[in-house]
Protein backbone atom coordinates (compact mmCIF):
# COMPACT_ATOMS: atom_id res chain seq x y z
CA UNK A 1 0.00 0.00 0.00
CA UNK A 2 1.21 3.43 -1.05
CA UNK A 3 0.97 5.77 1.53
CA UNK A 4 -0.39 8.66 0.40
CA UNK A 5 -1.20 7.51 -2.82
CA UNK A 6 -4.62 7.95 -4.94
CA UNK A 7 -3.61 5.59 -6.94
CA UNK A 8 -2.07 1.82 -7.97
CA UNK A 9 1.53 1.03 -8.95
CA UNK A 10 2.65 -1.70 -10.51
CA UNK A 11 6.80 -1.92 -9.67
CA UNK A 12 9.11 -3.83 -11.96
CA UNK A 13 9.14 -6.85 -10.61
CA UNK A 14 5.00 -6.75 -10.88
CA UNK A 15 3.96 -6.48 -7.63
CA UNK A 16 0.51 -3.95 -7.15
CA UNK A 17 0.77 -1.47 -5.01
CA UNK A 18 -2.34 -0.11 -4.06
CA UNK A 19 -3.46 3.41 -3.12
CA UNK A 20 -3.77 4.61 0.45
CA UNK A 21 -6.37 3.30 2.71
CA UNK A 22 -7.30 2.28 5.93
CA UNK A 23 -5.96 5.25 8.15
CA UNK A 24 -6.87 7.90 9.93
CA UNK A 25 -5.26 11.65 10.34
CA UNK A 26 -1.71 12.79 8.90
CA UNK A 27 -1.77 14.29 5.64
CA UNK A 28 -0.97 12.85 1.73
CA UNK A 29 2.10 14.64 0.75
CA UNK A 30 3.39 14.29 -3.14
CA UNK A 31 7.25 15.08 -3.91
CA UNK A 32 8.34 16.61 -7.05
CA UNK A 33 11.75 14.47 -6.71
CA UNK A 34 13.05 12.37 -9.58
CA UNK A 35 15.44 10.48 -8.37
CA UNK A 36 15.55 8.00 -5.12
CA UNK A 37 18.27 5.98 -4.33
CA UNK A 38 18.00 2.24 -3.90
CA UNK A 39 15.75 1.44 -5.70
CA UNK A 40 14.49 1.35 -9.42
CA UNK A 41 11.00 2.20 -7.81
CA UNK A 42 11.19 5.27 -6.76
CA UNK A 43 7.34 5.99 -7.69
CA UNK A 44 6.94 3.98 -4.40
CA UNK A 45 8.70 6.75 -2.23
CA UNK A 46 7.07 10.07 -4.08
CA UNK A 47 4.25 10.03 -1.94
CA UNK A 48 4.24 9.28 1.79
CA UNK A 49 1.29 9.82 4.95
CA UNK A 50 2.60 12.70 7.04
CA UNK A 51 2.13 13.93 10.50
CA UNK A 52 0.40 12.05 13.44
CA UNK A 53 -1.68 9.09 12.32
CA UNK A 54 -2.71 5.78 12.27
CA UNK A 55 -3.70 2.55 9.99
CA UNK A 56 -6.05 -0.60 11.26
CA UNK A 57 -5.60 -2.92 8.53
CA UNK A 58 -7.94 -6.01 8.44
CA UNK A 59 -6.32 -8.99 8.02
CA UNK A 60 -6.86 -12.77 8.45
CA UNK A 61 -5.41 -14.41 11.03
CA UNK A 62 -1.82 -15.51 11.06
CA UNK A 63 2.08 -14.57 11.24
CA UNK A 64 3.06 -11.57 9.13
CA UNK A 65 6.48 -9.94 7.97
CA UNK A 66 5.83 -6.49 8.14
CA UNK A 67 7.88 -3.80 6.10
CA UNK A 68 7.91 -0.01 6.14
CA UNK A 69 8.96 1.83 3.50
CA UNK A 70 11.10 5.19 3.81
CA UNK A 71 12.16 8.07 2.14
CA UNK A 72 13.07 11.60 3.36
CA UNK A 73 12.79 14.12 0.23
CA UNK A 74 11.51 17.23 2.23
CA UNK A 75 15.10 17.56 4.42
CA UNK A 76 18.64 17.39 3.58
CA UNK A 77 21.24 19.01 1.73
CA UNK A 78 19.77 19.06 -1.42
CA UNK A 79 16.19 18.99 -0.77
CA UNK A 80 13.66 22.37 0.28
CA UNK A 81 13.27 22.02 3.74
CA UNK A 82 16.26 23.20 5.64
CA UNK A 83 17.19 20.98 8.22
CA UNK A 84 18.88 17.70 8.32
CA UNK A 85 19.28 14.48 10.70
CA UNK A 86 17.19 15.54 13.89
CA UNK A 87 14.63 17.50 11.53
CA UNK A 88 11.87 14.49 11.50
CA UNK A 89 11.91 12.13 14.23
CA UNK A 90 9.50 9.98 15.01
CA UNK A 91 7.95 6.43 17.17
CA UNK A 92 5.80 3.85 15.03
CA UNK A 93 4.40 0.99 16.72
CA UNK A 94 2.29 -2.19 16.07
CA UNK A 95 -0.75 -3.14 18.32
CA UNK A 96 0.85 -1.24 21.16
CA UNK A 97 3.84 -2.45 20.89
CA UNK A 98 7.06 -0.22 19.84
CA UNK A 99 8.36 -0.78 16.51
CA UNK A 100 10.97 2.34 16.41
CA UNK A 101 11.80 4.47 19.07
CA UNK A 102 13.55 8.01 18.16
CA UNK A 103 13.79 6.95 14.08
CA UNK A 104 15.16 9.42 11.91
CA UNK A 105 14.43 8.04 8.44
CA UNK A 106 17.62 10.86 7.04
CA UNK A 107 19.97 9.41 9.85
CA UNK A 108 19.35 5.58 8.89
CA UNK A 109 18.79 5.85 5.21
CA UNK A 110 22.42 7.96 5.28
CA UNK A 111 20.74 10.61 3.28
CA UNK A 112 18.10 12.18 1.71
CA UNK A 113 16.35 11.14 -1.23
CA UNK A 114 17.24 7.21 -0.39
CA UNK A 115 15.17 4.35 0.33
CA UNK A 116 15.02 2.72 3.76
CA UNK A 117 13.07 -0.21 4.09
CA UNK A 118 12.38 -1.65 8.15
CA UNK A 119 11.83 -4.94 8.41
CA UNK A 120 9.39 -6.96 11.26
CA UNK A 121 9.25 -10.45 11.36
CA UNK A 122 6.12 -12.77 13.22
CA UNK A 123 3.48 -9.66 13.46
CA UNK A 124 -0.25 -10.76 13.80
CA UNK A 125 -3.18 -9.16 13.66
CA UNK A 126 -4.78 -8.12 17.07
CA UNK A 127 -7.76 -9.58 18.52
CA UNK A 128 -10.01 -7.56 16.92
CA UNK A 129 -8.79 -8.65 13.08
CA UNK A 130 -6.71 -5.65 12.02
CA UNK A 131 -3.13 -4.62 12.63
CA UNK A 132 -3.23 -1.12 14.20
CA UNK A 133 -0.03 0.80 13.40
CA UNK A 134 0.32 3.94 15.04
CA UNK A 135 3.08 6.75 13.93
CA UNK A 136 3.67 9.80 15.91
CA UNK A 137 5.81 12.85 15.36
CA UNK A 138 8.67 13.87 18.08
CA UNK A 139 10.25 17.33 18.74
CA UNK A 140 8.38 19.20 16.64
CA UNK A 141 9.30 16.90 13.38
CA UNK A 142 6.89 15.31 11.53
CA UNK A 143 6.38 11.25 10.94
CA UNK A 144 6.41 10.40 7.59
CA UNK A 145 5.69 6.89 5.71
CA UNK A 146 6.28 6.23 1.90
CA UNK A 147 4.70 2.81 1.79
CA UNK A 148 2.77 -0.94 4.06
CA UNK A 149 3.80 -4.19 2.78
CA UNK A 150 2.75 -6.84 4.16
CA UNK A 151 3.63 -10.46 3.36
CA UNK A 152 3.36 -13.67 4.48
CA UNK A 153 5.54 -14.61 7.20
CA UNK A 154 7.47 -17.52 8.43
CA UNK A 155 7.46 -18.54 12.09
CA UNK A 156 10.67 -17.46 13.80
CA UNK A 157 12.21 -16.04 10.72
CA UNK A 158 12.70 -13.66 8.14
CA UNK A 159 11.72 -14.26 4.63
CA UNK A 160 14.56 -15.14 2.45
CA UNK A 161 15.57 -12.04 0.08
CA UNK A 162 16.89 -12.96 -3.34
CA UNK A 163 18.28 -10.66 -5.80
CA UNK A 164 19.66 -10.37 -8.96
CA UNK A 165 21.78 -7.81 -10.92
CA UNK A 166 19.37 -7.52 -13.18
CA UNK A 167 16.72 -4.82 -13.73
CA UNK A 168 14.22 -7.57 -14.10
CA UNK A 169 12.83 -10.09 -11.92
CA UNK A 170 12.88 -13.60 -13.16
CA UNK A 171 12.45 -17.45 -11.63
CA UNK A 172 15.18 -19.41 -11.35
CA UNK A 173 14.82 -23.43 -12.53
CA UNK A 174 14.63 -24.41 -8.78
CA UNK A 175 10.83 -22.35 -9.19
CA UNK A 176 12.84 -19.68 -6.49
CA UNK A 177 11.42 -15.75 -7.66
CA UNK A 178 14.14 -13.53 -7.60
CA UNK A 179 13.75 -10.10 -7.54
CA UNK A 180 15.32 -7.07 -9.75
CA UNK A 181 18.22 -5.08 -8.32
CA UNK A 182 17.55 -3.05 -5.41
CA UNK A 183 19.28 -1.87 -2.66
CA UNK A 184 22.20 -0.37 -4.06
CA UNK A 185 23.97 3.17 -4.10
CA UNK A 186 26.13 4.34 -7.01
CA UNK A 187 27.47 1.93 -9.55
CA UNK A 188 25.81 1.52 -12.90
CA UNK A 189 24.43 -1.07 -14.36
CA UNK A 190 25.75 -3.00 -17.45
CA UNK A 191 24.28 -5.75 -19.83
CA UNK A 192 26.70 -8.76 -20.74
CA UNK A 193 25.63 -10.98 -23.53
């Protein structure tokens, strides 16, 4: 889910992304920038939820890898907003419990306009059906969030990441998906025949 977001992406390696839903309060925020590091998708970080606000997310019941998506293209060196590291700080947290505690998405990302993906393994839903995350602004900063995914999770464990230096996903014979190239910070990429 793209926080934010009116509308549905489709990334490169064809996952949907849908538009925002399912919260309450902050603001949708849009960013003119172009270019996001880390990713080939960086239609996923243009928009983000701002402010204080929350999400209850119905799900089904069962174990959950949860993973929030980043990107701070307000603050920093090159962006509009003058400030740096300290400018947005902010908690998030699951069904009551704390997820991140004093995160600076500039400070752990190591720079503006750069993707920063958090990663929670074995997440349920609460009681009630839905996942309730909850993301609140500190010192004056605002909390931002670019994007939800949630996937399918394996008990006591991450799931396995697999990627190629391709710009494509593709299956390997073993029937394993691995996904395009992501991650990465300078380089280029080149084609070998």
């Amino acid at each position: 889910m793209l926080a934010g977001a009116a509308r549905s992406y489709v990334d490169r390696a064809g996952k949907l992304w849908t538009p925002d839903r399912y919260f309450t309060g902050g603001k949708a925020v849009r960013s003119s920038v172009q270019h996001i590091w880390r990713t080939q998708d960086p239609s996923i970080y243009r928009s983000s939820r701002q402010g204080d606000f929350h999400y209850d997310i119905p799900l089904k019941p069962g174990i959950y890898e949860l993973r929030l998506h980043f990107a701070e293209t307000f603050y920093g060196p090159e962006e509009i907003g003058s400030g740096g590291e300290g400018s947005r700080v902010m908690t998030a947290r699951v069904n009551g419990k704390l997820l991140l505690d004093d995160f600076d998405v500039l400070l752990d990302a190591g720079g503006s306009r750069t993707a920063d993906i958090k990663v929670f393994t074995g997440v349920s839903p609460a009681p009630d059906g839905e996942l309730h995350l909850v993301f609140s602004s500190l010192r004056g900063g605002s909390a931002t969030l670019s994007a939800v995914e949630i996937l399918p999770g394996l008990r006591g464990g991450q799931r396995p990441v697999r990627i190629s230096t391709r710009d494509v996903p593709y299956y390997s014979n073993d029937s394993l998906w691995w996904g395009p190239d992501d991650y990465f910070k300078g380089g280029q990429f080149e084609f070998h025949r």
